[in-house]
C-alpha atoms as a PDB file:
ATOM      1  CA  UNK A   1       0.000   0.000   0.000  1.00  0.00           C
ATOM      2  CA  UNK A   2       2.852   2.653   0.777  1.00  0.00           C
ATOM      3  CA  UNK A   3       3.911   2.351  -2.560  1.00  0.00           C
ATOM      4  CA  UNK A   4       0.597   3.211  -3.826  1.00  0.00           C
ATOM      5  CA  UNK A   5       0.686   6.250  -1.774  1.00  0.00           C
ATOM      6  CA  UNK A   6       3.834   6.950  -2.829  1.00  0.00           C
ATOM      7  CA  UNK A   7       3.121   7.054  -6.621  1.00  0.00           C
ATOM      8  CA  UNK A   8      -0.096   9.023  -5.511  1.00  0.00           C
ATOM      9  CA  UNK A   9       2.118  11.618  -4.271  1.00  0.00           C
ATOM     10  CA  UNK A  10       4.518  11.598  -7.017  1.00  0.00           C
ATOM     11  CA  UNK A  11       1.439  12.025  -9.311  1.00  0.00           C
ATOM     12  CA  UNK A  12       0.145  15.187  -7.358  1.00  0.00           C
ATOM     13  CA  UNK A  13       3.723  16.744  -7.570  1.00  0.00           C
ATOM     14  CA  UNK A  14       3.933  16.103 -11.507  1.00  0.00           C
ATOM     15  CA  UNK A  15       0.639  17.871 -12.025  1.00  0.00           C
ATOM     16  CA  UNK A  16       1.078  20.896  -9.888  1.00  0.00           C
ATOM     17  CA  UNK A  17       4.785  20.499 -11.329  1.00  0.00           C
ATOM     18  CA  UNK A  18       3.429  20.615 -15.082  1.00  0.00           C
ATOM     19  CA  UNK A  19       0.471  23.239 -14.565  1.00  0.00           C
ATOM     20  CA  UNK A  20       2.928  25.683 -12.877  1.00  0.00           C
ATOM     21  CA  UNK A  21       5.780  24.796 -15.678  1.00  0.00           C
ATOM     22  CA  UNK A  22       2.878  25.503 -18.005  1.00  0.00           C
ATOM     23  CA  UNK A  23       1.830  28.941 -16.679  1.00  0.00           C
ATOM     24  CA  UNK A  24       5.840  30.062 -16.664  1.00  0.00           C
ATOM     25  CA  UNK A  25       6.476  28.996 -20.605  1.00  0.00           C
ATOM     26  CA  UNK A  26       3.581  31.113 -21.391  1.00  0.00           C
ATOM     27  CA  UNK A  27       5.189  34.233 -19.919  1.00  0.00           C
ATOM     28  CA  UNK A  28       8.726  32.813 -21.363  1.00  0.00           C
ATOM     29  CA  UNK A  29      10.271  30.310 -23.406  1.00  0.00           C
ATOM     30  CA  UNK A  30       9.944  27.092 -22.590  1.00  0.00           C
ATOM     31  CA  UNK A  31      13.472  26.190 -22.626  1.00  0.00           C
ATOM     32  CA  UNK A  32      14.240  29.330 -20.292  1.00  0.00           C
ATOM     33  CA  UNK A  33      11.517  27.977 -17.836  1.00  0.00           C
ATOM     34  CA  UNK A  34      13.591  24.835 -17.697  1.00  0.00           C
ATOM     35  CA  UNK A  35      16.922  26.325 -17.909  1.00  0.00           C
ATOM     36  CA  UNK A  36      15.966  27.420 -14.137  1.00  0.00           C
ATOM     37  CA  UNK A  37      13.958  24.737 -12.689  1.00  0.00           C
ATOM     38  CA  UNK A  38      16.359  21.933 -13.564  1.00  0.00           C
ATOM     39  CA  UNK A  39      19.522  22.998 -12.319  1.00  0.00           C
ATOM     40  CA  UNK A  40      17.730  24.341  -8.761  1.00  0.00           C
ATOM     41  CA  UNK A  41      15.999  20.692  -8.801  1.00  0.00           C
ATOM     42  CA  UNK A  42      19.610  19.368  -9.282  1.00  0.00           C
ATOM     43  CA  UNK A  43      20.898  21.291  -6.338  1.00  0.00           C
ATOM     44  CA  UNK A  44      18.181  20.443  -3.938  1.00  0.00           C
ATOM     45  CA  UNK A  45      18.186  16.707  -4.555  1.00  0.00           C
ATOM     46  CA  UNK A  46      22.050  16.705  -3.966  1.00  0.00           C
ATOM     47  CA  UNK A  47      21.280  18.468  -0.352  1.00  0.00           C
ATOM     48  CA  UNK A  48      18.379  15.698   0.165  1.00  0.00           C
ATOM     49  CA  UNK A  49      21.111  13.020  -0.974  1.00  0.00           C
ATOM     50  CA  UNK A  50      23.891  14.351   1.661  1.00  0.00           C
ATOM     51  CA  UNK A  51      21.543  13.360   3.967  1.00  0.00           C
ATOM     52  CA  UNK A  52      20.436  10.067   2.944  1.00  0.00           C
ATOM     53  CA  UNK A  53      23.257   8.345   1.843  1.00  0.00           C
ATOM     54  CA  UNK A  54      23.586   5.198   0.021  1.00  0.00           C
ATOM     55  CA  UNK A  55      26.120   3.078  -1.560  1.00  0.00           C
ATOM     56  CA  UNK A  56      27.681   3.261  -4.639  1.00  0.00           C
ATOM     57  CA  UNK A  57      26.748   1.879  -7.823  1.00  0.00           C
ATOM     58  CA  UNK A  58      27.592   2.569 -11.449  1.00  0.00           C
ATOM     59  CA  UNK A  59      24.644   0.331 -12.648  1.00  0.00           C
ATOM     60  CA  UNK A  60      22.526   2.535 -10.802  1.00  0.00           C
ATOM     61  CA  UNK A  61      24.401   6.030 -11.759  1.00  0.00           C
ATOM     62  CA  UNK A  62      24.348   5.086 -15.406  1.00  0.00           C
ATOM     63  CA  UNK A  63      20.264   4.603 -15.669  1.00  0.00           C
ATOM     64  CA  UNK A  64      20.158   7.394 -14.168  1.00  0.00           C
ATOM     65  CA  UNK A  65      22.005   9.266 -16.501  1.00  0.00           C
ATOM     66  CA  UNK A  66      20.056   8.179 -19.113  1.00  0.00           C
ATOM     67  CA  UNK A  67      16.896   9.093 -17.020  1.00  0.00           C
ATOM     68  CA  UNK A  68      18.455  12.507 -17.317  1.00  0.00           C
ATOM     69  CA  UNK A  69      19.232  12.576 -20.952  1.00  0.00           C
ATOM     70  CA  UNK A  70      15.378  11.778 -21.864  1.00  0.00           C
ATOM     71  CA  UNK A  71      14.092  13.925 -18.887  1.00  0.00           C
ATOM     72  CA  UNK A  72      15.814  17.096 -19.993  1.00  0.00           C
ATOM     73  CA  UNK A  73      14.050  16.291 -23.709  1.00  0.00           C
ATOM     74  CA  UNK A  74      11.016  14.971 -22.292  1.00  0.00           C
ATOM     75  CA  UNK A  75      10.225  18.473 -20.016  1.00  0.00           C
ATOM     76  CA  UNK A  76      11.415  20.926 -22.295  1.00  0.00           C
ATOM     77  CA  UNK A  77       9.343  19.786 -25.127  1.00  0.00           C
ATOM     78  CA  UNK A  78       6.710  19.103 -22.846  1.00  0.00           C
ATOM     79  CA  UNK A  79       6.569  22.610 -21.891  1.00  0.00           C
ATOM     80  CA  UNK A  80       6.644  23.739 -25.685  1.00  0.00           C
ATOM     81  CA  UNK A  81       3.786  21.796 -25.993  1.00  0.00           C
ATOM     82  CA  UNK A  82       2.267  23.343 -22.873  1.00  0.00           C
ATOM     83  CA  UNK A  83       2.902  26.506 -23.983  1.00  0.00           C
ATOM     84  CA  UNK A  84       1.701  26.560 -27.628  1.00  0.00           C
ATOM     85  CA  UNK A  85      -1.667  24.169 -27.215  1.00  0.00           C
ATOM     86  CA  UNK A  86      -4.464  23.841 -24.865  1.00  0.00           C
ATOM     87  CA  UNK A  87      -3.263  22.586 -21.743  1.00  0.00           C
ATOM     88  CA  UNK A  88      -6.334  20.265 -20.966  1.00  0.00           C
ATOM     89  CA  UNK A  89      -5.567  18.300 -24.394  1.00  0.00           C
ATOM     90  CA  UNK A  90      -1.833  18.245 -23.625  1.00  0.00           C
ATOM     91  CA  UNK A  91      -1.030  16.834 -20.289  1.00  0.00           C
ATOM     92  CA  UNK A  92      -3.674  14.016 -20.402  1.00  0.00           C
ATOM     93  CA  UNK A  93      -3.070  12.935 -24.168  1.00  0.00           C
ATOM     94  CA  UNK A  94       1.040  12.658 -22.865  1.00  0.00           C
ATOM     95  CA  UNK A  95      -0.027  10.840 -19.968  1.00  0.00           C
ATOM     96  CA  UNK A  96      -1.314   7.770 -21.783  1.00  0.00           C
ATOM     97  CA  UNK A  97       1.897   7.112 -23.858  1.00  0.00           C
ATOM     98  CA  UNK A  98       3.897   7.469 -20.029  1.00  0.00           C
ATOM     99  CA  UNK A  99       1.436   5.240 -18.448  1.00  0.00           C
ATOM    100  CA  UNK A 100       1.090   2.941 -21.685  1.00  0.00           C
ATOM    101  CA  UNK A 101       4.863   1.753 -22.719  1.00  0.00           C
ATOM    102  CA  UNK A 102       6.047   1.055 -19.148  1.00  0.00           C
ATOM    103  CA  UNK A 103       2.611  -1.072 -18.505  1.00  0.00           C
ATOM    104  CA  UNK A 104       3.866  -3.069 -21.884  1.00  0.00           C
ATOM    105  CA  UNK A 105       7.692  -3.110 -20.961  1.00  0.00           C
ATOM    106  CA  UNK A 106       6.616  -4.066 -17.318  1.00  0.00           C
ATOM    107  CA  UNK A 107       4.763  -7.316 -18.501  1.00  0.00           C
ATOM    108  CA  UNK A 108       8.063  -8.081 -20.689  1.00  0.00           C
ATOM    109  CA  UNK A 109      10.158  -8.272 -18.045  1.00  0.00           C
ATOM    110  CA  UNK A 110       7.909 -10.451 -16.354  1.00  0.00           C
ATOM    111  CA  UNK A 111       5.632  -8.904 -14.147  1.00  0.00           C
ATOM    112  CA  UNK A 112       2.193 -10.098 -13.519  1.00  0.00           C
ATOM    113  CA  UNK A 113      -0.011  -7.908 -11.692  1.00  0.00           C
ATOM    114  CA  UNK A 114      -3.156  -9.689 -10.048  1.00  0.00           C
ATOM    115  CA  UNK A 115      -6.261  -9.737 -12.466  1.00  0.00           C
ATOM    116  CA  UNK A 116      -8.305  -6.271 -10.755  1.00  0.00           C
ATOM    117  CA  UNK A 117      -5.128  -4.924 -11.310  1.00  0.00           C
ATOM    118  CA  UNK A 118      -5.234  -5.419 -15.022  1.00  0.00           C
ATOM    119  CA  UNK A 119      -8.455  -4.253 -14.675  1.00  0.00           C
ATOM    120  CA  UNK A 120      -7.289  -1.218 -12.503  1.00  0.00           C
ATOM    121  CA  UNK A 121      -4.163  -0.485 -15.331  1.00  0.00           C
ATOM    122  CA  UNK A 122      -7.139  -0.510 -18.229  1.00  0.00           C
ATOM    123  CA  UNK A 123      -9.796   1.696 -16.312  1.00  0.00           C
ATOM    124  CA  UNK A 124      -6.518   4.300 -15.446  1.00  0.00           C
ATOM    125  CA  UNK A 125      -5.772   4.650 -19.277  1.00  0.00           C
ATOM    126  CA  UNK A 126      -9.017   4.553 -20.185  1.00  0.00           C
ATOM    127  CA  UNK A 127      -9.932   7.532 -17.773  1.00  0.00           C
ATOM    128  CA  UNK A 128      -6.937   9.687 -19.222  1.00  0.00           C
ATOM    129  CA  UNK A 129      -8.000   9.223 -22.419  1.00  0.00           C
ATOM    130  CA  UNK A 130     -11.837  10.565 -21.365  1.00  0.00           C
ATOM    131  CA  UNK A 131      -9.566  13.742 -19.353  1.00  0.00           C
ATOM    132  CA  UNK A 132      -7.922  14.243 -22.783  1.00  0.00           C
ATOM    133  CA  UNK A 133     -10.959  15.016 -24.789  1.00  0.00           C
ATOM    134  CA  UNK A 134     -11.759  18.784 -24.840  1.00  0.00           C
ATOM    135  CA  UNK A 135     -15.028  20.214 -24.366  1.00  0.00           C
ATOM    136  CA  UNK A 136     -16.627  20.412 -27.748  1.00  0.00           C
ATOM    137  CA  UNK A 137     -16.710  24.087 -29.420  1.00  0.00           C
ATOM    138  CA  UNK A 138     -13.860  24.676 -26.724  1.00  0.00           C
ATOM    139  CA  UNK A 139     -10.174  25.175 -28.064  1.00  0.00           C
ATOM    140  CA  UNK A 140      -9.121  27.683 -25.046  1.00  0.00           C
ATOM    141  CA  UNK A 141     -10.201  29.587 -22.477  1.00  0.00           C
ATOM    142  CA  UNK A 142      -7.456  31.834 -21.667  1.00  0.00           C
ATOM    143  CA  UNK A 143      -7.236  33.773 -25.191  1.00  0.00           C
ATOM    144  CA  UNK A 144      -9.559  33.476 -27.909  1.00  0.00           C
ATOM    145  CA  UNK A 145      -9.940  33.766 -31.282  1.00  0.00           C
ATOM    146  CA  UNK A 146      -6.715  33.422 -33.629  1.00  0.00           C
ATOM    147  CA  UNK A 147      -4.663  33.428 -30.614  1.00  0.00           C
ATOM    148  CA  UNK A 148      -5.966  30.316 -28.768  1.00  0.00           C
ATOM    149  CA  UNK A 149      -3.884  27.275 -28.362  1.00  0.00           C
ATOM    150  CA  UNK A 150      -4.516  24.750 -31.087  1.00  0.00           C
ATOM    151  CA  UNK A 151      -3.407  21.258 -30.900  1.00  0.00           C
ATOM    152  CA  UNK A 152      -1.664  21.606 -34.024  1.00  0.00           C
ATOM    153  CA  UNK A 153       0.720  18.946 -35.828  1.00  0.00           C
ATOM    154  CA  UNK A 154       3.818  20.726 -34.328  1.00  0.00           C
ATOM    155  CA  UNK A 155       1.909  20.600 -31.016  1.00  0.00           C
ATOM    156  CA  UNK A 156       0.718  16.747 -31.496  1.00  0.00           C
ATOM    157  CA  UNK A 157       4.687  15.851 -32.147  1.00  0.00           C
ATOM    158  CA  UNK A 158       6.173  17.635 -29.115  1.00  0.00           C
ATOM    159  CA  UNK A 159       3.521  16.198 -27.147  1.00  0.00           C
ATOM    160  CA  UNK A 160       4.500  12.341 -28.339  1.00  0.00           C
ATOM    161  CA  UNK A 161       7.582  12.985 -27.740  1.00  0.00           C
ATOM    162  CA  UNK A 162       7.687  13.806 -24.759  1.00  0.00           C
ATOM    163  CA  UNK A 163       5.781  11.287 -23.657  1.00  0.00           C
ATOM    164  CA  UNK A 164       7.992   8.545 -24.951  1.00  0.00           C
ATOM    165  CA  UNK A 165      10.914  10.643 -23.181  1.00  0.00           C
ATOM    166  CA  UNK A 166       8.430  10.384 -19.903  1.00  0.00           C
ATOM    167  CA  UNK A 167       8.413   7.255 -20.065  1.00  0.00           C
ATOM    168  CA  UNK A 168      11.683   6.259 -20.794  1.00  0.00           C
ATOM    169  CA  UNK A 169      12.776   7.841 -17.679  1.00  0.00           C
ATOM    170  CA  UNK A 170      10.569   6.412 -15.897  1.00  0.00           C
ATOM    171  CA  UNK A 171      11.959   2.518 -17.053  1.00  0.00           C
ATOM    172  CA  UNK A 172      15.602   3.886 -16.265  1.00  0.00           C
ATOM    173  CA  UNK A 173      14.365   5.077 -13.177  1.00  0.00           C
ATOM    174  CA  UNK A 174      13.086   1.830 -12.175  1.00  0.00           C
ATOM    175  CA  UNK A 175      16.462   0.168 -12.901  1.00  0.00           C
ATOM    176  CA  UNK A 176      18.164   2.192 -10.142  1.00  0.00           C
ATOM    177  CA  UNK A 177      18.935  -0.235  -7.192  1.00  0.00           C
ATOM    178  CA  UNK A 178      17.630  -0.538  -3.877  1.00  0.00           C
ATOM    179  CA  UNK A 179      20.156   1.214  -1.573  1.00  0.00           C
ATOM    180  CA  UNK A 180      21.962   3.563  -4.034  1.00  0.00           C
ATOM    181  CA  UNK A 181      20.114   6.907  -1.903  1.00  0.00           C
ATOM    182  CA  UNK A 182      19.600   9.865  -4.158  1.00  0.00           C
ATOM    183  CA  UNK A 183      22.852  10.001  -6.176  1.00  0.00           C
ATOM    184  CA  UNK A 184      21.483   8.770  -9.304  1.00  0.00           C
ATOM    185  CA  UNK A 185      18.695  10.950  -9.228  1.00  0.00           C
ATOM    186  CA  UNK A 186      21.543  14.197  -8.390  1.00  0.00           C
ATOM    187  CA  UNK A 187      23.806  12.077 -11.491  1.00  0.00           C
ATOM    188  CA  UNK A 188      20.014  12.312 -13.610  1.00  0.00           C
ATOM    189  CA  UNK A 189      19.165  16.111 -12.843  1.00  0.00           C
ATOM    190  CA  UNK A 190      23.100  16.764 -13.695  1.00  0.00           C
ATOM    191  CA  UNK A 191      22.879  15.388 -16.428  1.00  0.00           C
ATOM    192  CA  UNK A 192      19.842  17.095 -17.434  1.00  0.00           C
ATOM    193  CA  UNK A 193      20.589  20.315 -16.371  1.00  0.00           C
ATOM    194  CA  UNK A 194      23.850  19.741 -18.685  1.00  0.00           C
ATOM    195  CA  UNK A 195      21.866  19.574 -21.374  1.00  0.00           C
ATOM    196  CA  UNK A 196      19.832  22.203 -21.284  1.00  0.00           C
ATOM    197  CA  UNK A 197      22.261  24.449 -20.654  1.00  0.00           C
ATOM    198  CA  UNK A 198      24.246  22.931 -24.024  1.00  0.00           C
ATOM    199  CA  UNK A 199      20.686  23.292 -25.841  1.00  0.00           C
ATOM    200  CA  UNK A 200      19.966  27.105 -24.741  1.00  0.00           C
ATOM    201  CA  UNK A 201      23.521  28.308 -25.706  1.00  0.00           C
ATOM    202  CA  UNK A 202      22.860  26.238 -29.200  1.00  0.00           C
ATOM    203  CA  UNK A 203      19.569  27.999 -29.687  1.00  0.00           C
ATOM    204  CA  UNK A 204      21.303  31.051 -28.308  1.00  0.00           C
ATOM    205  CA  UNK A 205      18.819  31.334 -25.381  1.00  0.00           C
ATOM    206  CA  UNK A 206      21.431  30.970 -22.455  1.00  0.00           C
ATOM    207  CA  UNK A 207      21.116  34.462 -20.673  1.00  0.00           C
ATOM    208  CA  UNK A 208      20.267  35.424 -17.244  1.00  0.00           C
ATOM    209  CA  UNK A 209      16.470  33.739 -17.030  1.00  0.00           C
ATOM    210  CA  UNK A 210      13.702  36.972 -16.323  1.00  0.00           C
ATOM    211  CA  UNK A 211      13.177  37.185 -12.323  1.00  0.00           C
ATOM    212  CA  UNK A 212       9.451  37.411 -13.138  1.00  0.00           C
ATOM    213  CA  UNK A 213       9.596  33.837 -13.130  1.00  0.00           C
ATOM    214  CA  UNK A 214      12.092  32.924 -10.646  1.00  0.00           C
ATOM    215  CA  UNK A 215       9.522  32.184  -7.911  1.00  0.00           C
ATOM    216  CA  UNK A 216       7.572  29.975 -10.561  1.00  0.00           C
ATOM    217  CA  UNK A 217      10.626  28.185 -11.221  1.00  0.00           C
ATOM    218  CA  UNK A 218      11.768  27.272  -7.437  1.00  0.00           C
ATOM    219  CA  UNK A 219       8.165  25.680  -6.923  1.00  0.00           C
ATOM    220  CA  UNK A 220       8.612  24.170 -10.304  1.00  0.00           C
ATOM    221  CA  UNK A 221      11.818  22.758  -9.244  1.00  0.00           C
ATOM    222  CA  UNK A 222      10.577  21.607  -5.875  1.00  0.00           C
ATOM    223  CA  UNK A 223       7.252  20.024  -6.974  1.00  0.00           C
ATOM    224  CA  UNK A 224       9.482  17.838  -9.208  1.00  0.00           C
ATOM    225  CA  UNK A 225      11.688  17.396  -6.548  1.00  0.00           C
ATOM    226  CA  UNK A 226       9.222  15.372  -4.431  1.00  0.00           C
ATOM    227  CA  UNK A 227       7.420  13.792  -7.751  1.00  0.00           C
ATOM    228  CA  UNK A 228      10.860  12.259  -8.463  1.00  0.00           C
ATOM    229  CA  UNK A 229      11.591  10.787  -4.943  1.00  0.00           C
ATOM    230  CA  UNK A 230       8.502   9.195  -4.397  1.00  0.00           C
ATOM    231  CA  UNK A 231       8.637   7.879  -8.007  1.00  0.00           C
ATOM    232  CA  UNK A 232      11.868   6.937  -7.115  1.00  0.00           C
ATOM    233  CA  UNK A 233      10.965   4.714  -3.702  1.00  0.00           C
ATOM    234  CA  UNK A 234       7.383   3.441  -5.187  1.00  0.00           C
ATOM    235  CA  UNK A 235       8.903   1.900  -8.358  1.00  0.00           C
ATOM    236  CA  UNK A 236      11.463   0.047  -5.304  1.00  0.00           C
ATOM    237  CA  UNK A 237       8.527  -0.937  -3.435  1.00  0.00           C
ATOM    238  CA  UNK A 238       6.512  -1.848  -6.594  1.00  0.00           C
ATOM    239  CA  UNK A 239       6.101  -3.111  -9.920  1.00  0.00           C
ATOM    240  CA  UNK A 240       6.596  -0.529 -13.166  1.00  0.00           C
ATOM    241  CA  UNK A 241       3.838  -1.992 -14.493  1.00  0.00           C
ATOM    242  CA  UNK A 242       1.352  -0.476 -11.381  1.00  0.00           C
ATOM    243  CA  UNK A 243       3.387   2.355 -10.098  1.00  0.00           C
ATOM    244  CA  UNK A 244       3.819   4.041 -13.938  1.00  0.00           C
ATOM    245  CA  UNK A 245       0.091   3.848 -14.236  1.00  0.00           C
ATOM    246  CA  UNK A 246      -0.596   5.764 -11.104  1.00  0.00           C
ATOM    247  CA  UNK A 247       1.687   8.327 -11.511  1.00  0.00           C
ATOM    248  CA  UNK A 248       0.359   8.835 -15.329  1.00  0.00           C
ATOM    249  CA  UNK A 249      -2.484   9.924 -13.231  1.00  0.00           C
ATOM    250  CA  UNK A 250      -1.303  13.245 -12.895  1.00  0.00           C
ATOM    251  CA  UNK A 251      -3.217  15.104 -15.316  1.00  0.00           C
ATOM    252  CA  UNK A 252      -6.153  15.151 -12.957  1.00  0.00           C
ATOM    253  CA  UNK A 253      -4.617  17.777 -11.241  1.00  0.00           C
ATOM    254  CA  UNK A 254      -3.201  20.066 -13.916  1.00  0.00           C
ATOM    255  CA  UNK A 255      -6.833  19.747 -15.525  1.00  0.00           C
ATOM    256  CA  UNK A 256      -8.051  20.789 -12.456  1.00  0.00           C
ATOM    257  CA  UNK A 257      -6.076  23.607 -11.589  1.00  0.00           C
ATOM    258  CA  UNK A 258      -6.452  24.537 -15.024  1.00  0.00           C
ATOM    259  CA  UNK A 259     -10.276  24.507 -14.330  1.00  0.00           C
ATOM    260  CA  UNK A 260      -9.755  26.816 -11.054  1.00  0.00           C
ATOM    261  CA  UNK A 261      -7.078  29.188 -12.462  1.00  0.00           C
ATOM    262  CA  UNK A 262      -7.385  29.345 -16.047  1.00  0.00           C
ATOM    263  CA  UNK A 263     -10.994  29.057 -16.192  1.00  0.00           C
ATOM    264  CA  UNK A 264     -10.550  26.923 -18.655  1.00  0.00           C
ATOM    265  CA  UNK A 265     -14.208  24.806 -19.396  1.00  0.00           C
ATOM    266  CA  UNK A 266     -14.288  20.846 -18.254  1.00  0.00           C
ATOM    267  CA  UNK A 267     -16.846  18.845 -19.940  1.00  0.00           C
ATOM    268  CA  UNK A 268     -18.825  15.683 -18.960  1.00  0.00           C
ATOM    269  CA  UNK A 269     -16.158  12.916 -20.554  1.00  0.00           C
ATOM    270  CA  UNK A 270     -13.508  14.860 -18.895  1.00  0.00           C
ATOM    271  CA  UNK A 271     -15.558  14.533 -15.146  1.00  0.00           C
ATOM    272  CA  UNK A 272     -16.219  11.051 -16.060  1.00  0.00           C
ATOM    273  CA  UNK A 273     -12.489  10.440 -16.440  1.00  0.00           C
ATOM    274  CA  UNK A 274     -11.514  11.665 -13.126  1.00  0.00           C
ATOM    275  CA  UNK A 275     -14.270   9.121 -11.785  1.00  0.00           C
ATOM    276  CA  UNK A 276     -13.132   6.394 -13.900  1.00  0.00           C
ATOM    277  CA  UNK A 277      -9.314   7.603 -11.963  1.00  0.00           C
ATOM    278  CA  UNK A 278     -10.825   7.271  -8.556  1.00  0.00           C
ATOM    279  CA  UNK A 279     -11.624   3.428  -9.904  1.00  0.00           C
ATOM    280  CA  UNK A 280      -8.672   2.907 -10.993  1.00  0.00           C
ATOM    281  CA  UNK A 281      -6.569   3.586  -8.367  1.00  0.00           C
ATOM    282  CA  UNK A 282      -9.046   1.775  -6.109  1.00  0.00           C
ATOM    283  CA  UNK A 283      -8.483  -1.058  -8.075  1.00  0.00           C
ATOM    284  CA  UNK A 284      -4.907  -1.452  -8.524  1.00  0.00           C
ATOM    285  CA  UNK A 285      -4.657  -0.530  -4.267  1.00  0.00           C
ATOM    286  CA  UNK A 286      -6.298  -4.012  -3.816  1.00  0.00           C
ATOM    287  CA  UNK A 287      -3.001  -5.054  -5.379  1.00  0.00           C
ATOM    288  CA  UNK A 288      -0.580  -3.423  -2.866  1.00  0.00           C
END
């Protein structure tokens, strides 16, 4: 059960995370938004880790290296996305490619959740599909007219793509051993931040981020913080296959707040999804 909890929590990080990320790249670039958030994510981890401990392993530093190389991809052109399309449509259409190829890759390596927790994996995916779908006659509710976010084809590709990158890291993630502490996850934001840095001075963007977003950015950076953690100890304490369909749960939230801050209009599918979430997660708790 705590690692249902756990993923629970991770999921409510990732979606205040992602609405707040998504509020920032619309005052910004997206890759400035990250150029911040990553590197104070990086730094706060490696304070947590100091603490912790652990023991060394370069299995374990290595995946999460490469949890950092898709990451940094995976955020910044999820934020694009974000950023340039209707957040509603976004977050929840990303969610089912995280939650779907760990679910696949999970059974592949063996696992074999109980039969209500098949059920439990189906209902979850199902229900971020029904979040996904946008009210009808509804494209945005922040700006209107030429100016509201479409989900264009540029849009659709950044948002694949960072789901695949999402979940990616979240496989890598789960390869990180028992006992290792925090290190690969300071070795994964290190990595990350790396990267970003190498792809804002590319795209000549590296400058001294605005301060209007510097507060945004810390609680960016600290949401994702404690989303990565208890990712981190639930996919120890469970199986990918479970855990990765929780935490693709997140969208409930950012749909929400987007609801309660942006004003943005939720329709019946989308209220049946989050009911069809509360199932789900029932369902695959029986499990743990």
């Amino acid at each position: 059960m705590i690692g249902v909890v756990l993923a629970l929590v991770s999921a409510a990080a990732y979606g205040m995370s992602d609405f707040l990320g998504g509020i920032a790249s619309r005052q910004v670039a997206a890759l400035r938004v990250v150029l911040l958030s990553y590197p104070i994510s990086a730094l706060i981890i490696a304070v947590a880790a100091a603490f912790v401990g652990g023991e060394f392993s370069w299995r374990s530093m290595l995946f999460g290296a490469a949890s950092g190389v898709v990451m940094a991809l995976a955020m910044w052109w999820f934020y694009i996305a974000l950023a340039e399309g209707p957040m509603s449509v976004v977050s929840p259409l990303t969610a089912v490619i995280v939650a779907g190829i760990p679910v696949i890759v999970g059974v592949l390596i063996g696992e074999r959740p109980s039969g209500i927790s098949y059920a439990g994996i189906a209902l979850a995916i199902v229900a971020v599909i029904m979040v996904s779908r946008e009210p009808k006659g509804v494209e945005d509710h922040t700006v209107s007219g030429a100016n509201a976010p479409r989900f264009t084809r540029r849009v659709a590709w950044f948002t694949v793509g960072s789901g695949v990158c999402f979940a990616l890291s979240f496989i890598f993630t789960n390869e990180i051993e028992v006992g290792t502490g925090l290190w690969p996850l300071v070795v994964a934001r290190t990595v990350a931040s790396v990267i970003v840095i190498a792809v804002a001075t590319g795209t000549r963007q590296l400058g001294r981020p605005p301060l209007t977003i510097l507060g945004l950015a810390v609680l960016v950076a600290t949401l994702d913080v404690i989303a990565t953690i208890t990712l981190l100890y639930a996919l120890q304490g469970g199986l990918l296959s479970l855990v990765s369909v929780l935490v693709a749960l997140y969208p409930a939230v950012t749909v929400l707040l987007a609801v309660l801050v942006l004003k943005e209009r939720v329709g019946g599918w989308q209220v049946a999804g989050m009911g069809l979430a509360l199932a789900a997660v029932a369902a695959i708790a029986a499990n743990g």
